[in-house]
Structure formats: structure tokens, C-alpha cells
Protein backbone atom coordinates (compact mmCIF):
# COMPACT_ATOMS: atom_id res chain seq x y z
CA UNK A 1 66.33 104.89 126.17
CA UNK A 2 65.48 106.87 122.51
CA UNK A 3 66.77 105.87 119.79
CA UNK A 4 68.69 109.80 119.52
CA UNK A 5 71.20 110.87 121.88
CA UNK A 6 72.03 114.16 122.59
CA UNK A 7 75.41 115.31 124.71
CA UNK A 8 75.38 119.52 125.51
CA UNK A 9 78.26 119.05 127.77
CA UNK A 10 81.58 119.99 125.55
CA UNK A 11 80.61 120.41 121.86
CA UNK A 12 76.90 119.89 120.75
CA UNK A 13 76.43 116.33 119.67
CA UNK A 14 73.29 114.51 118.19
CA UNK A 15 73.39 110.75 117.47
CA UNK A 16 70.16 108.84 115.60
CA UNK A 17 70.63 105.58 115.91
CA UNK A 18 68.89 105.35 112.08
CA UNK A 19 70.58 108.71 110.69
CA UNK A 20 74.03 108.93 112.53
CA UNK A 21 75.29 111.92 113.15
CA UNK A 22 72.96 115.12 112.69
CA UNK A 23 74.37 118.79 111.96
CA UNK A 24 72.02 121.20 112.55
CA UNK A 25 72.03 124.24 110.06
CA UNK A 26 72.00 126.75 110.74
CA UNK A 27 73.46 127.92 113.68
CA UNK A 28 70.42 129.38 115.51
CA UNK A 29 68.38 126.04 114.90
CA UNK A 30 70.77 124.75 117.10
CA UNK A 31 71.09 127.25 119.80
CA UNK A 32 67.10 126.79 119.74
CA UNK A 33 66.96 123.44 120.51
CA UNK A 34 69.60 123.78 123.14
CA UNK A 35 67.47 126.41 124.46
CA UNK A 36 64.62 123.84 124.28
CA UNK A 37 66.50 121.26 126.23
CA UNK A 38 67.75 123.57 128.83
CA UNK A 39 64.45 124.28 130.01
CA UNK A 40 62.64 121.10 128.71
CA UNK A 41 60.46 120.78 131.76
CA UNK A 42 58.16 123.52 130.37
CA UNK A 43 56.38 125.31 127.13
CA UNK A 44 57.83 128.55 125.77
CA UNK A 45 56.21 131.64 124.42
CA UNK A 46 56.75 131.70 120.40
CA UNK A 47 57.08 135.58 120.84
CA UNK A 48 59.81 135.26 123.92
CA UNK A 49 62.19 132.81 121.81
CA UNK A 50 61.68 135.14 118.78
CA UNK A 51 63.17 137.94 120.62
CA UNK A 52 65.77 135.52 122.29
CA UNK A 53 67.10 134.68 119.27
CA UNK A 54 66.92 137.74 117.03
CA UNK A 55 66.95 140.65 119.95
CA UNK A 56 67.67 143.42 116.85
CA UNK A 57 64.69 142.15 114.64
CA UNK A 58 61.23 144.10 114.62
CA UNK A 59 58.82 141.32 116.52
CA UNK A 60 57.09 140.55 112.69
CA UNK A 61 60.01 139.57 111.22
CA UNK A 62 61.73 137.69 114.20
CA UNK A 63 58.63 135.34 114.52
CA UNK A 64 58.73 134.41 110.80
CA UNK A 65 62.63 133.85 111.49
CA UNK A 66 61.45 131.35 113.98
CA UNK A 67 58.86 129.88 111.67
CA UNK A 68 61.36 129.32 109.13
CA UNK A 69 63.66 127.66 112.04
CA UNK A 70 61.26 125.71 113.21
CA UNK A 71 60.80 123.92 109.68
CA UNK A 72 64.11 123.50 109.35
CA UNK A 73 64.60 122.06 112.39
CA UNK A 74 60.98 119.84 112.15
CA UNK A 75 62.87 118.38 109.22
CA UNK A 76 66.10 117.22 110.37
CA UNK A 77 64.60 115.88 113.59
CA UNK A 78 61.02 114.59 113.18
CA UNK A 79 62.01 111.86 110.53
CA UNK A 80 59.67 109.22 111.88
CA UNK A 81 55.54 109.09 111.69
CA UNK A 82 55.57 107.61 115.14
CA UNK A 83 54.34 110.49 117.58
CA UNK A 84 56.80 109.20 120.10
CA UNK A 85 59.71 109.52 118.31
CA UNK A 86 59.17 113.29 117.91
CA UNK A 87 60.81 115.51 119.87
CA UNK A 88 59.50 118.76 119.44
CA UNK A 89 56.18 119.92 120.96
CA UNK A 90 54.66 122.32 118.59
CA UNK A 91 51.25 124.52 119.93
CA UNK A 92 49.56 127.83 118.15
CA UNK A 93 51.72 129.91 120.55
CA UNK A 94 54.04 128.07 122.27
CA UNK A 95 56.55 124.94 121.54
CA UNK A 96 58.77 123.45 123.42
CA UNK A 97 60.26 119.61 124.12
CA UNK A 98 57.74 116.94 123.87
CA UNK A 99 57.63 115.04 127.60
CA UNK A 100 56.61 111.79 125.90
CA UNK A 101 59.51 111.90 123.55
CA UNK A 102 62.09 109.25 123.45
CA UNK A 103 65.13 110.53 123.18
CA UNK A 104 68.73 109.98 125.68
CA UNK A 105 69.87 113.62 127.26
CA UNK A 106 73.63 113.54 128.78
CA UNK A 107 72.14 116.91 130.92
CA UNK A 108 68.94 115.17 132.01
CA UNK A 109 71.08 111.94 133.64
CA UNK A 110 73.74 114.33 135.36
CA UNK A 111 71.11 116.83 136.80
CA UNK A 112 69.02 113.86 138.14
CA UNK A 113 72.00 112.20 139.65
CA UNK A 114 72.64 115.50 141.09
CA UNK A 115 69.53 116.00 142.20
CA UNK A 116 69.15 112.03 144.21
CA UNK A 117 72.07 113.15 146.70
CA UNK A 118 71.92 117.38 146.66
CA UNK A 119 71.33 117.17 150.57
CA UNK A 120 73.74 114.62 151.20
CA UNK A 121 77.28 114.56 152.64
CA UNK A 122 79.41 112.48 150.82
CA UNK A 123 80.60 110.56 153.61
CA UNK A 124 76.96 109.47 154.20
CA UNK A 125 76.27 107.69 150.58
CA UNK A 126 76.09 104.33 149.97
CA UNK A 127 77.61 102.50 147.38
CA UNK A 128 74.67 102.74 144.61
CA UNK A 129 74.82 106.56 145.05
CA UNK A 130 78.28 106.95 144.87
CA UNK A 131 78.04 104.62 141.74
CA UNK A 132 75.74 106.72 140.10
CA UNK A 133 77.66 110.05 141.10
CA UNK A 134 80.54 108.66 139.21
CA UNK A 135 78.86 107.86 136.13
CA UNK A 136 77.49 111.00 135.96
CA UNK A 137 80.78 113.30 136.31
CA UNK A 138 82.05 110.99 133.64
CA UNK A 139 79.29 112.60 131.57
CA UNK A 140 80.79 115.80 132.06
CA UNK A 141 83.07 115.99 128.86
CA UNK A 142 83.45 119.90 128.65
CA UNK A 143 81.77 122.83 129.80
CA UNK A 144 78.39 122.95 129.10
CA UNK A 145 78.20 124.07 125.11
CA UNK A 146 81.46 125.33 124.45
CA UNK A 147 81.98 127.66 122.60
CA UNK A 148 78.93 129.64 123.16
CA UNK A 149 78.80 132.66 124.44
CA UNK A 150 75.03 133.65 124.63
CA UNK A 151 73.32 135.00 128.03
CA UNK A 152 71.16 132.22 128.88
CA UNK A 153 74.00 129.89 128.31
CA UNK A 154 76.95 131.19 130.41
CA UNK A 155 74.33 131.34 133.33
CA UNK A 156 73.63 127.59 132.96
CA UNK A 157 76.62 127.20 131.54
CA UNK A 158 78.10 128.03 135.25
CA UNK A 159 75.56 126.47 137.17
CA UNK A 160 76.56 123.38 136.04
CA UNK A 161 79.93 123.70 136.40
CA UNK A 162 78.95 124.02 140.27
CA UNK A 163 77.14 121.07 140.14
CA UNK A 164 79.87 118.85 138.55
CA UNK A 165 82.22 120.54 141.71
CA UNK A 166 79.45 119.57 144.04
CA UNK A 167 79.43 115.86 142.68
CA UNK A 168 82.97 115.68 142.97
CA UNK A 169 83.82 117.15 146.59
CA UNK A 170 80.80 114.73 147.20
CA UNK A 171 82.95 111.65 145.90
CA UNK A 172 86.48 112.99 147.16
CA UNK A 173 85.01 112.97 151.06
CA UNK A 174 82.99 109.62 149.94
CA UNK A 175 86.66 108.20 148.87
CA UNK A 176 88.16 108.97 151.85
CA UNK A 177 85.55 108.05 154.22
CA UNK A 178 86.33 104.79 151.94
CA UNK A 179 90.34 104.58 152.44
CA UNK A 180 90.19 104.67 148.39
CA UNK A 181 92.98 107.26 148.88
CA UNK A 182 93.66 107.22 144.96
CA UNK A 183 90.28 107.84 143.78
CA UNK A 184 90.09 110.50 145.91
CA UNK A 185 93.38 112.09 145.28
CA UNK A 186 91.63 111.98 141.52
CA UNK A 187 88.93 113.03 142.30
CA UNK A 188 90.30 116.22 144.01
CA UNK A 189 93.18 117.22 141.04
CA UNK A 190 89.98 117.29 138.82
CA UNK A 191 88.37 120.25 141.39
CA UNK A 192 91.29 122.20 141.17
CA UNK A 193 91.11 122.20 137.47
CA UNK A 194 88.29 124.37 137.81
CA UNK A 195 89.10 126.20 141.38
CA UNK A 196 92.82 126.19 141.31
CA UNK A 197 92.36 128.10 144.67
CA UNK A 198 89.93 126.22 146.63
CA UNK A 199 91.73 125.40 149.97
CA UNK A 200 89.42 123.11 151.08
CA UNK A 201 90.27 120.73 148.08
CA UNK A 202 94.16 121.25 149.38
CA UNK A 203 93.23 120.58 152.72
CA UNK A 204 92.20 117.72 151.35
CA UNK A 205 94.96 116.27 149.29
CA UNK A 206 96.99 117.00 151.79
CA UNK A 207 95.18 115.01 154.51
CA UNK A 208 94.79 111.75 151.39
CA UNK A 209 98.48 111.77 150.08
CA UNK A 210 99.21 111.61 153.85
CA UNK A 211 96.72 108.71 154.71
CA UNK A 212 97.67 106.79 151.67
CA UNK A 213 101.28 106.94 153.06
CA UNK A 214 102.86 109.94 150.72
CA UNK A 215 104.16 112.14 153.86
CA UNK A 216 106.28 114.12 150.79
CA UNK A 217 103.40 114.63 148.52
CA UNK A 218 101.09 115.99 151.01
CA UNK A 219 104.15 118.55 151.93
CA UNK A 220 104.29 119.36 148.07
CA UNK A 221 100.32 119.74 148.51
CA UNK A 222 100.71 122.39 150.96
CA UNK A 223 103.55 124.25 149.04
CA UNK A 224 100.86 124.44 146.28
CA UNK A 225 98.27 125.87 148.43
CA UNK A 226 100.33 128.76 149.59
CA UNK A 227 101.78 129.36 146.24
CA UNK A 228 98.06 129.49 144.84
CA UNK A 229 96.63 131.04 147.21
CA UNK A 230 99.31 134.23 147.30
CA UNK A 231 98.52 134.36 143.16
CA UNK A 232 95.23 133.92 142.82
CA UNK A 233 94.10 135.60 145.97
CA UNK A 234 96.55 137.51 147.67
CA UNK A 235 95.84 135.81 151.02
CA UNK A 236 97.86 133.12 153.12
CA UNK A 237 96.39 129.67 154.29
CA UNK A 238 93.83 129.92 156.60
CA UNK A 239 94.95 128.33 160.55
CA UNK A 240 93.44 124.90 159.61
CA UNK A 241 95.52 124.71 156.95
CA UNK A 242 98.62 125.33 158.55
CA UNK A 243 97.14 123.06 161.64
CA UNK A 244 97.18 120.40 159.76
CA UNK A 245 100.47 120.88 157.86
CA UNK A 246 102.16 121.19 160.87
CA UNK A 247 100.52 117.93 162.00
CA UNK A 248 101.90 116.01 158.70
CA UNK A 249 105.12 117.79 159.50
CA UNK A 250 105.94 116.48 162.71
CA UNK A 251 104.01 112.95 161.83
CA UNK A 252 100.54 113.08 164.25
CA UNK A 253 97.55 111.24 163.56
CA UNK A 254 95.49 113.06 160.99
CA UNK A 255 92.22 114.03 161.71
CA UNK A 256 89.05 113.09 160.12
């Protein structure tokens, strides 16, 4: 782990464990090296993250915006003379994130966590993975850079988002393969914070307020789903839905 920590999800933050916090001025130094640790697995073209940045700019003066930038932002984060400790990889042409820097990214532990089960139902992990699943969603404090409303970062921006629903449908069906009915029923009330009108999430709740022994609540969860449904999408429950309320309703077995 590096001795600076870096969280894009929510508002930017930068911890050094020598410096404290660290404000990057001005604005676009920051949006560059959020840019940089987006797409950290890879060198970028000076010109293409001249024109990123300053699309209005004549090509001249955009790259000596970005040579000023780049100072400034050498500055506040190379503080160190040990070549590990710097973050930025700097060529003629290109520059980018140094791979042999030490440094702790919130986005680089969620994606990999992510990554470990993509292909995996969440009734099929084990404990470790489910483990690690959870301490990665707890990583997601906020949409990714909020605030920001460039491009680049809305389209990341949402693909995350999708991958922090994906990690947590993963751990609701992992909960209930479980019996930990009240994680679950967590787990799910955080998805439809997102997707207010995801009926599979209902379906859900429904079928985990009824397990755990809340025959009311998963009522009150179907109520919901046809209410939501009707406003966000004009449409009525779908027949498993309604299969399965009427099975809470007259008190069968749930399915699986």
C-alpha cells in the first residue's frame, strides 16, 4: 500500500500520509489526473489530452496549457526523490500513471473485486468472495466524481454505477442463498436507491421479508412495486411477480 490515497468515488480526495490532505489547483489539474487514473492501465497522447481538456483552444496553445498543468501538478504530487513514490509517468509525447508507483486507488480495489467474481452467480461464492464484494461496495461513497459533468466522466461515471448494482444483486442472492435475510433485505433497499423500478430487486424483498418471517412487509413490498412500477414506467408487475405475491398471500412455500 502507497503512502497516498486517492478516493474518485463521491468527491475527489487525496491523502499523503507525509503532506495530509492535497488540493489540487486548479481545476483542470485535477480533472487530468482523474483522467489519468481512469485509464491508468495505459500511456496517453500529449496532443489527445490537450484537446480533451481545452476542446476551444488552437492545438499550440492547448499543449502549452498542458505543459503548464503538468508542472503544476509535478509539484504538488512528486514531493519525494524516490522514483517509486512518483506517480506520474512523463515521456516526450505521451504521460500517463506510472505502473511502478505506490500509491492506494479506492477505483482500482472495487474494479478488481469486480472483476474476481464478474462471471459468477452470487449464490455460487464462497465466503472470501463475498467478503471481498462487501468491502468493496463499502468503497462506493458517491457516484463516481460528483459533481462533474465532463463526457468521459458521465460514461465511466455510469459504468460504475452498474458495477456497484452488479456487486450488490451479487450479495443480495449470496444473502439469501445464506438465510442472512437482513443483510440481504440491505443489501436490496440500497439497489433501489439507484433503480427505484427494478422488479427483480422487489421480487426479491418480497421473497426475504417473507423468509425472514415478515408476511406484512413483503405485502408492503409488493404494494411498492406496483406503485413504482405504474410511475416510473407505466407498466403493471410482470406474472412472476404477482405469482409470487399471491403465494405470500395465501401462505405457500416460497420458491427459491
Amino acid at each position: 500500500m502507497g503512502n497516498m490515497h486517492i478516493s474518485l468515488f463521491g468527491k475527489l480526495r487525496i491523502h499523503d500520509e507525509e503532506l495530509g490532505v492535497l488540493d489540487l489547483e486548479p481545476r483542470r489539474a485535477a480533472e487530468l489526473l482523474c483522467y489519468l487514473l481512469l485509464y491508468r492501465d495505459r500511456l496517453h497522447e500529449r496532443e489527445k489530452l490537450a484537446t480533451l481538456l481545452w476542446p476551444e483552444a488552437p492545438s499550440t496553445q492547448s499543449k502549452r496549457y498542458l505543459r503548464q498543468l503538468l508542472w503544476q501538478l509535478q509539484s504538488t504530487l512528486n514531493h519525494t526523490t524516490e522514483p517509486n513514490r512518483h506517480l506520474l509517468a512523463t515521456e516526450h509525447t505521451r504521460l500517463g500513471i506510472d505502473s511502478q508507483a505506490a500509491y492506494w486507488l479506492d477505483l482500482h480495489v472495487f474494479e478488481t473485486a469486480f472483476s474476481a467474481v464478474a462471471d459468477q452467480p452470487g449464490r455460487a461464492l464462497c465466503a472470501q468472495q463475498a467478503d471481498q464484494l462487501r468491502l468493496a461496495v463499502q468503497l462506493y461513497q458517491g457516484d463516481l466524481l460528483e459533481g462533474w459533468y465532463q463526457d468521459w466522466c458521465i460514461l465511466e461515471r455510469d459504468r460504475l454505477q452498474n458495477m456497484y448494482l452488479a456487486m450488490l444483486d451479487k450479495l443480495l442472492s449470496y444473502s439469501e442463498a445464506h438465510h442472512a435475510y437482513e443483510a440481504g433485505l440491505t443489501y436490496g433497499v440500497q439497489i433501489l436507491r439507484y433503480d427505484r423500478a427494478r422488479e427483480q430487486t422487489h421480487r426479491q424483498l418480497m421473497r426475504l421479508h417473507y423468509l425472514a418471517g415478515n408476511r406484512i412487509a413483503a405485502l408492503h413490498q409488493y404494494a411498492l412495486c406496483v406503485t413504482t412500477l405504474r410511475e416510473e414506467l407505466d407498466v403493471e408487475p410482470t406474472a412472476s411477480t404477482v405469482a409470487l405475491y399471491q403465494q405470500i398471500s395465501t401462505e405457500q412455500p416460497c420458491p427459491s
